[in-house]
PDB file of N, CA and C in Angstrom:
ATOM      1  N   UNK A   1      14.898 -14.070   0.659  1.00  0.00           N
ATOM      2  CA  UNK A   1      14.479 -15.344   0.110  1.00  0.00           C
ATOM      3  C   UNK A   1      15.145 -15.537  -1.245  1.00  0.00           C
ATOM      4  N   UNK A   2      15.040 -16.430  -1.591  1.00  0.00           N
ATOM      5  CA  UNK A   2      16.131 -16.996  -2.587  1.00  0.00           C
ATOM      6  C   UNK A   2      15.154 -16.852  -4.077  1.00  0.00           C
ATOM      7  N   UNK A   3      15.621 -16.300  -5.311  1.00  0.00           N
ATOM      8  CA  UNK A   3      14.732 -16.417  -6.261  1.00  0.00           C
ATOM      9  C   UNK A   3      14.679 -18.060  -7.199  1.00  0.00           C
ATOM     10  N   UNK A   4      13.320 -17.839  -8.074  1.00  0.00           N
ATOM     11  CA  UNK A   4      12.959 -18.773  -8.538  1.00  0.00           C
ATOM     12  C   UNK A   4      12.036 -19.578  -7.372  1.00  0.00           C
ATOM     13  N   UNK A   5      11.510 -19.266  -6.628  1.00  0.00           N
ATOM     14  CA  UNK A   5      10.779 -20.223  -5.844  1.00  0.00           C
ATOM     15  C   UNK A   5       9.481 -20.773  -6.346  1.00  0.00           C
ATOM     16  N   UNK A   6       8.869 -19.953  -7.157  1.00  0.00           N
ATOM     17  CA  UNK A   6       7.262 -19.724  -7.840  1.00  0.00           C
ATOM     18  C   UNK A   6       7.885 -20.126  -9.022  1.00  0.00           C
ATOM     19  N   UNK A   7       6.460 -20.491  -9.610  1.00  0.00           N
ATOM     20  CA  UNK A   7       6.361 -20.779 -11.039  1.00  0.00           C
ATOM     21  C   UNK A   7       4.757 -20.012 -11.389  1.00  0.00           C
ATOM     22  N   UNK A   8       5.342 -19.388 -12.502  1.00  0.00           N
ATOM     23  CA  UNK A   8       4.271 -18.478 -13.208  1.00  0.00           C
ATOM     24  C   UNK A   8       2.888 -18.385 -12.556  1.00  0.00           C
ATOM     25  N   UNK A   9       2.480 -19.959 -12.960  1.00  0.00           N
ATOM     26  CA  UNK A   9       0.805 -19.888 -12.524  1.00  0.00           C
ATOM     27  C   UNK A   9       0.679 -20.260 -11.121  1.00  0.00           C
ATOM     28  N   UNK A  10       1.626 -20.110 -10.392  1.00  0.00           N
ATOM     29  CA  UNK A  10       1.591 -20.223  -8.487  1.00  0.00           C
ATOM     30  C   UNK A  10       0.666 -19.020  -8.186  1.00  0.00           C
ATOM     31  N   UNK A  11       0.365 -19.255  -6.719  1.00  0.00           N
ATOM     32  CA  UNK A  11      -0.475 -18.358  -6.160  1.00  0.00           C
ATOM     33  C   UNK A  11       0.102 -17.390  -4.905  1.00  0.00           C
ATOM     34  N   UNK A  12      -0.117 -16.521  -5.209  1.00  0.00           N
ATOM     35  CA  UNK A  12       1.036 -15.935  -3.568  1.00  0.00           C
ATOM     36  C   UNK A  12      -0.432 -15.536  -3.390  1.00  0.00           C
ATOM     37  N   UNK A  13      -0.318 -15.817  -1.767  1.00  0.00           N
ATOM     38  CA  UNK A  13      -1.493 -14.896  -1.259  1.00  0.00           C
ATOM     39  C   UNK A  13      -1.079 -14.422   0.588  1.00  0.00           C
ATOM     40  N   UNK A  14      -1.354 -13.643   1.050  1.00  0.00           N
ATOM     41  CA  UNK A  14      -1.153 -13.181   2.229  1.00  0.00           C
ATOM     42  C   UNK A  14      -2.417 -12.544   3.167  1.00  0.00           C
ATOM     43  N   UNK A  15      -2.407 -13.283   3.738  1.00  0.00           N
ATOM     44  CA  UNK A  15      -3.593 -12.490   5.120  1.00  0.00           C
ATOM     45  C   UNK A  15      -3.367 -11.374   5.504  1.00  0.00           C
ATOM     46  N   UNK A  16      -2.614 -10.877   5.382  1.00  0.00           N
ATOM     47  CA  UNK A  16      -2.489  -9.487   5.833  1.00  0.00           C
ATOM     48  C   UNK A  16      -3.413  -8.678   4.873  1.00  0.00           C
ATOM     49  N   UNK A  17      -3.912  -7.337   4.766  1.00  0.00           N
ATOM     50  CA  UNK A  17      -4.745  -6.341   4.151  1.00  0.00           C
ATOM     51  C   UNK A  17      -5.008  -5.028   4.577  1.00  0.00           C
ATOM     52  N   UNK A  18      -4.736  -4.652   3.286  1.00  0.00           N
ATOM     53  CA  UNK A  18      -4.565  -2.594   3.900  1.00  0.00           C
ATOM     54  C   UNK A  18      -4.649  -2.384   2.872  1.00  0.00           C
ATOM     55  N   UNK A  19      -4.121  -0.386   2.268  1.00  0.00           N
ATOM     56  CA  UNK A  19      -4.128   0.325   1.182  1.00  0.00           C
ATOM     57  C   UNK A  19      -2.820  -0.340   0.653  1.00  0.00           C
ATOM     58  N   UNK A  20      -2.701  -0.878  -0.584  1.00  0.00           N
ATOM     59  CA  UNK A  20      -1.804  -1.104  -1.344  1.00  0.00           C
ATOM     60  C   UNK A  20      -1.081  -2.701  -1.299  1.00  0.00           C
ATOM     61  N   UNK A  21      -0.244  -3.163  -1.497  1.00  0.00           N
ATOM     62  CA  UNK A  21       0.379  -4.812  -1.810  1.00  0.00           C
ATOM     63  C   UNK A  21       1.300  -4.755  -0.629  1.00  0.00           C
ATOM     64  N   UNK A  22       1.190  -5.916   0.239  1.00  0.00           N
ATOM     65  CA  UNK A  22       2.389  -6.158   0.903  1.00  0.00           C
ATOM     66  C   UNK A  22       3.509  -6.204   0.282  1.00  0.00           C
ATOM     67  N   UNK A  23       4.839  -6.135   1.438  1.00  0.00           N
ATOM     68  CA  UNK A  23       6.054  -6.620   0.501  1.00  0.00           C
ATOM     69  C   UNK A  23       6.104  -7.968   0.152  1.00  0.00           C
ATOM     70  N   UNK A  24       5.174  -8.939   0.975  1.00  0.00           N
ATOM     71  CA  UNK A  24       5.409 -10.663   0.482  1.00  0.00           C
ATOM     72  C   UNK A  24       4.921 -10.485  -1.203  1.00  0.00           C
ATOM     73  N   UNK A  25       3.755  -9.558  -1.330  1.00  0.00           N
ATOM     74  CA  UNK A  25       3.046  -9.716  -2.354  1.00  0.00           C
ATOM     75  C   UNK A  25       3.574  -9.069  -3.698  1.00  0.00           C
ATOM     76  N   UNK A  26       4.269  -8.009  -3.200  1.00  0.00           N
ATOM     77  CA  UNK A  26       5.149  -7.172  -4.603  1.00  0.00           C
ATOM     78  C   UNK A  26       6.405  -8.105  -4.409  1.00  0.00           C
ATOM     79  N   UNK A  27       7.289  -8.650  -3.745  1.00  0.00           N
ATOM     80  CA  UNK A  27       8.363  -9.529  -3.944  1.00  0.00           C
ATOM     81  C   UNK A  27       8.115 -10.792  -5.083  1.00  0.00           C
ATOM     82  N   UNK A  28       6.528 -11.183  -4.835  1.00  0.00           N
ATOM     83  CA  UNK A  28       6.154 -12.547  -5.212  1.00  0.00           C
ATOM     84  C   UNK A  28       6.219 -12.295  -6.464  1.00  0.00           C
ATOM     85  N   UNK A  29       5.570 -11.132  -7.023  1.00  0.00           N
ATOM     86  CA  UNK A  29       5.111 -10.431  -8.317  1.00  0.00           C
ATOM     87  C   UNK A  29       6.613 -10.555  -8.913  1.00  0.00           C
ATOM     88  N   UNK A  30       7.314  -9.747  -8.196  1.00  0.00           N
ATOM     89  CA  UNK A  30       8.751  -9.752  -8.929  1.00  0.00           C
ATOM     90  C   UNK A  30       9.010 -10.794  -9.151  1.00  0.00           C
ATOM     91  N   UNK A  31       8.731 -12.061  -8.691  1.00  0.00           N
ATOM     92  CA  UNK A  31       8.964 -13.598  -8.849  1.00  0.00           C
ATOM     93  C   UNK A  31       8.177 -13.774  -9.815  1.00  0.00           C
ATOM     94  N   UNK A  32       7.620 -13.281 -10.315  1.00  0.00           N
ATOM     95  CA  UNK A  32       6.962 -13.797 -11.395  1.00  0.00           C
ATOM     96  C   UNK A  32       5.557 -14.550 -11.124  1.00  0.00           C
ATOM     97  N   UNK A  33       4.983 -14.756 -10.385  1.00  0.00           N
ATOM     98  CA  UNK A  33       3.798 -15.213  -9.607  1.00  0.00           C
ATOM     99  C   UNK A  33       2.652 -14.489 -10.648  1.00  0.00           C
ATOM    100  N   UNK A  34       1.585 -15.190 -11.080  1.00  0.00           N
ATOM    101  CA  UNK A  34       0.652 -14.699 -11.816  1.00  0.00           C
ATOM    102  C   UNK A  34      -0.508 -14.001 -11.497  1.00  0.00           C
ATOM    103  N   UNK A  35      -0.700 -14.736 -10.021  1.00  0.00           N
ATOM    104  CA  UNK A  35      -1.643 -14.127  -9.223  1.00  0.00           C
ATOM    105  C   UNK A  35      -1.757 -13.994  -8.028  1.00  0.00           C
ATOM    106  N   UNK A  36      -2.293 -13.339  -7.117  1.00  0.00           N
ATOM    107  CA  UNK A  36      -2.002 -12.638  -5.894  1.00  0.00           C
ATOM    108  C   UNK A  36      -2.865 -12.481  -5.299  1.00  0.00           C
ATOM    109  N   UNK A  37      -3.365 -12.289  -3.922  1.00  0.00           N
ATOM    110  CA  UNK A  37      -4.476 -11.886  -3.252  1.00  0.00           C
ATOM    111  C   UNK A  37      -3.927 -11.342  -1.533  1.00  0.00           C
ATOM    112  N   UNK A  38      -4.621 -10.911  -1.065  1.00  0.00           N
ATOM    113  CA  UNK A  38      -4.211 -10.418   0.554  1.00  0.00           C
ATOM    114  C   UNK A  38      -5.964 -10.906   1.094  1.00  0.00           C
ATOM    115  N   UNK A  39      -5.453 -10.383   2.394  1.00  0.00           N
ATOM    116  CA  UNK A  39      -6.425 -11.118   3.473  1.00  0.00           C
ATOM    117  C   UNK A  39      -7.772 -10.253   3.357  1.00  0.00           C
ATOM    118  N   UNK A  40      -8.046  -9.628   2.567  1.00  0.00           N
ATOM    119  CA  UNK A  40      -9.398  -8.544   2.596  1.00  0.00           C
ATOM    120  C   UNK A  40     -10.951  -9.708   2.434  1.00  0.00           C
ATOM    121  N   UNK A  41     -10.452 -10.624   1.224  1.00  0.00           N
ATOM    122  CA  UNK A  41     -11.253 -10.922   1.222  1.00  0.00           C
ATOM    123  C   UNK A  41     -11.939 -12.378   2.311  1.00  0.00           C
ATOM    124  N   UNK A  42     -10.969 -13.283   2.992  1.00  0.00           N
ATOM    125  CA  UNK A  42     -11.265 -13.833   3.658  1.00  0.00           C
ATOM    126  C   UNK A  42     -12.135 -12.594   5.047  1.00  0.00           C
ATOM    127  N   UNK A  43     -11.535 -11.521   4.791  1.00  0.00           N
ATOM    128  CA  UNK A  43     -12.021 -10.652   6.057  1.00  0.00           C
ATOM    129  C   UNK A  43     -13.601 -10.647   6.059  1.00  0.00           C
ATOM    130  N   UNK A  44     -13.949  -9.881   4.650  1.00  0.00           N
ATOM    131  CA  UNK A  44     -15.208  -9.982   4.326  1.00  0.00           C
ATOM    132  C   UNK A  44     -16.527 -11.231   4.430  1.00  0.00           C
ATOM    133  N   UNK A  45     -15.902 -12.234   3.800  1.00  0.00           N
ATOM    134  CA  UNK A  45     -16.513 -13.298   4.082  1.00  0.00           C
ATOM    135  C   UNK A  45     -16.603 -14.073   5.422  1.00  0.00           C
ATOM    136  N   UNK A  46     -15.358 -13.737   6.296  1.00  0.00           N
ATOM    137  CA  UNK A  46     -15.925 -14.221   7.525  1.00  0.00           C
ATOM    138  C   UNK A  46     -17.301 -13.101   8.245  1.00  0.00           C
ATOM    139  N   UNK A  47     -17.090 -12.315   8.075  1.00  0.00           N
ATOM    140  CA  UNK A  47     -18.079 -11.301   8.447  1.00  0.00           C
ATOM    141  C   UNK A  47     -19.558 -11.620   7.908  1.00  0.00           C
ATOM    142  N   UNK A  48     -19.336 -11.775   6.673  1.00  0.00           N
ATOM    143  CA  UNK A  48     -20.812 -12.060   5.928  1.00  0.00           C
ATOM    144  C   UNK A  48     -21.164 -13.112   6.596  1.00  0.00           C
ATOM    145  N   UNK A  49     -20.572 -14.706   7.063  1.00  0.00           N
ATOM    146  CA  UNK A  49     -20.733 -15.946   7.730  1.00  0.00           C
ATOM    147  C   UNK A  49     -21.518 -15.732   9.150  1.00  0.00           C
ATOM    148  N   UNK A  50     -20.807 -14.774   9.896  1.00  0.00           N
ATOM    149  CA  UNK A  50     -21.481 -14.104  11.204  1.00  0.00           C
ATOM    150  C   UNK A  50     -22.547 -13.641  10.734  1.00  0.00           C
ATOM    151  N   UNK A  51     -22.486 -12.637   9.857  1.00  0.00           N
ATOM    152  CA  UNK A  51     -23.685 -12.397  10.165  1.00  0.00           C
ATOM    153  C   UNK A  51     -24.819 -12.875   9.697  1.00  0.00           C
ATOM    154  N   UNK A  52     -24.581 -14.021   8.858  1.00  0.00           N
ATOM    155  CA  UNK A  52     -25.457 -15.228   8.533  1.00  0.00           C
ATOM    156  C   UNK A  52     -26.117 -15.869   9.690  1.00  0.00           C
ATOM    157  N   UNK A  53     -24.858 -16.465  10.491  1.00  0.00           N
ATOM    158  CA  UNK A  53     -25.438 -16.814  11.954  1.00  0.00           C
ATOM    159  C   UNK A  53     -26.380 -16.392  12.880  1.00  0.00           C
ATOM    160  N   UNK A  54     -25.879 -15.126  12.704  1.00  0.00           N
ATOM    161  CA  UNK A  54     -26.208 -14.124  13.837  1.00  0.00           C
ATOM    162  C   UNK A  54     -28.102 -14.171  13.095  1.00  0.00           C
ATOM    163  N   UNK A  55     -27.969 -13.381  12.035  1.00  0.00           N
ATOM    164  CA  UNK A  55     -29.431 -13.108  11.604  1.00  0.00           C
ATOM    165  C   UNK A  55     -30.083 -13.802  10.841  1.00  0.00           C
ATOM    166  N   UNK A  56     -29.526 -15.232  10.497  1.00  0.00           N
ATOM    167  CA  UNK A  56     -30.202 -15.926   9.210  1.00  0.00           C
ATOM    168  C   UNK A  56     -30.172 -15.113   7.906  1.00  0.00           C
ATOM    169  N   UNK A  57     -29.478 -14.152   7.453  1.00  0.00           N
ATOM    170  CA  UNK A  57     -29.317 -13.565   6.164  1.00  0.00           C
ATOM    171  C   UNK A  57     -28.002 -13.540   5.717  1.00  0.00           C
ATOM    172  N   UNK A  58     -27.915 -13.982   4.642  1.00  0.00           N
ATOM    173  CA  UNK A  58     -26.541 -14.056   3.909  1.00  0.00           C
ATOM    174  C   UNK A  58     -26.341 -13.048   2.950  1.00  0.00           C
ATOM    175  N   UNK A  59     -25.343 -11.890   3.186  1.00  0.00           N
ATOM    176  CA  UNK A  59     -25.359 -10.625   2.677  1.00  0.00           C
ATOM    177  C   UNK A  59     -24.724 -10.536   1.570  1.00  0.00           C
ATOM    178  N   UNK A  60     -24.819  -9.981   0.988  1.00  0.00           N
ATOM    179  CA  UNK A  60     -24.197 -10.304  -0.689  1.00  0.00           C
ATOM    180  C   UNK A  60     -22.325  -9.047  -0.747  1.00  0.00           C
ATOM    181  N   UNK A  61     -22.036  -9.991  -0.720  1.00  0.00           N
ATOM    182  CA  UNK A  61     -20.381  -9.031  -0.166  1.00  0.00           C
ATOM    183  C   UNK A  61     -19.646  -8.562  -1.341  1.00  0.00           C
ATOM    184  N   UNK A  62     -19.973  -8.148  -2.720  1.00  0.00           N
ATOM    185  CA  UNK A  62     -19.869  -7.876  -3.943  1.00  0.00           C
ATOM    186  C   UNK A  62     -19.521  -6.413  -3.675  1.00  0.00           C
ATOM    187  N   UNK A  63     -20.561  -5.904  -2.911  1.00  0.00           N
ATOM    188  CA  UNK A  63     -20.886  -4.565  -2.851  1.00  0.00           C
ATOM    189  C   UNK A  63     -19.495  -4.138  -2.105  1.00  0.00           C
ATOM    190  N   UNK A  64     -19.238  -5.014  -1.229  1.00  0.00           N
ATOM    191  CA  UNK A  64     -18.472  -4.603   0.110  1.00  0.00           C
ATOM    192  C   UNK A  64     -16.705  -4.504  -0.351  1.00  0.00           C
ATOM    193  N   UNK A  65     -16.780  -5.504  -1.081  1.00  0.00           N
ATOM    194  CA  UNK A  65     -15.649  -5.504  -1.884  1.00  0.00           C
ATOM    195  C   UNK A  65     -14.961  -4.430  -2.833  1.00  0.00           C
ATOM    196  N   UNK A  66     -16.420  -4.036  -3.572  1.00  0.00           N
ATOM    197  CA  UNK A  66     -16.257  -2.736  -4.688  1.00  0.00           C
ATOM    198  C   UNK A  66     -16.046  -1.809  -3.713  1.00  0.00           C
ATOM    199  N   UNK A  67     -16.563  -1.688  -2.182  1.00  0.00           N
ATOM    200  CA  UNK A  67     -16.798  -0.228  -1.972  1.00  0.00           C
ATOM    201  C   UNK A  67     -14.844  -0.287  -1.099  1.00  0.00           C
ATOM    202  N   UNK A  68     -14.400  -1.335  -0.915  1.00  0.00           N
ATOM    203  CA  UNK A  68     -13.317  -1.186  -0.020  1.00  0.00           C
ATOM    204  C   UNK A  68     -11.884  -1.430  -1.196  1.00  0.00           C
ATOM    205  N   UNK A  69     -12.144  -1.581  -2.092  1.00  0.00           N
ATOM    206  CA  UNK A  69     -11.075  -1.972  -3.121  1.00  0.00           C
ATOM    207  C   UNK A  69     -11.375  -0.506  -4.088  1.00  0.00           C
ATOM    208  N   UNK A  70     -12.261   0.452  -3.931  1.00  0.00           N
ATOM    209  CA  UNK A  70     -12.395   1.935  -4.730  1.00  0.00           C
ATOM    210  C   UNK A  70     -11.522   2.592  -4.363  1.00  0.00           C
ATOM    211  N   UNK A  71     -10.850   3.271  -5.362  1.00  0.00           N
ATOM    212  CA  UNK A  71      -9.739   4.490  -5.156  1.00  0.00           C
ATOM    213  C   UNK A  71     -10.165   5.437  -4.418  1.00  0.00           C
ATOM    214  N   UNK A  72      -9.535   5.671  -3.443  1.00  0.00           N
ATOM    215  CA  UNK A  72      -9.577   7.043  -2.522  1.00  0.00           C
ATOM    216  C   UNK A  72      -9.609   6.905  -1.534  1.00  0.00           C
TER     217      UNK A  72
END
């Protein structure tokens, strides 16, 4: 991809999610992109939505986040 595409306060974000930054997401960075995200957290929140449905309780996904974004 060709540089200069982003401007500083652009947003790269990618659905994809695992241990560590995609390459869309460390390329973007090198572009200079200010901020970044991957697909973890849409993951979470669709889950919390189900299981809203499912049980009438809306689970507080704070926790779920800290425990899957912790080193190790």
């Amino acid at each position: 991809m060709p540089d200069g595409l982003f401007r500083r306060e652009a947003f790269a974000y990618d659905m994809i999610y695992g241990d560590g930054s995609t390459l869309f997401l460390r390329w973007a960075q090198a572009q200079g992109v200010g901020r970044i995200a991957d697909g973890i957290g849409m993951l979470i929140e669709q889950a919390a939505e189900s299981f809203f449905l499912w049980r009438g309780v809306r689970p507080d996904t704070r926790s779920v986040f800290a425990l899957l974004r912790a080193p190790g």
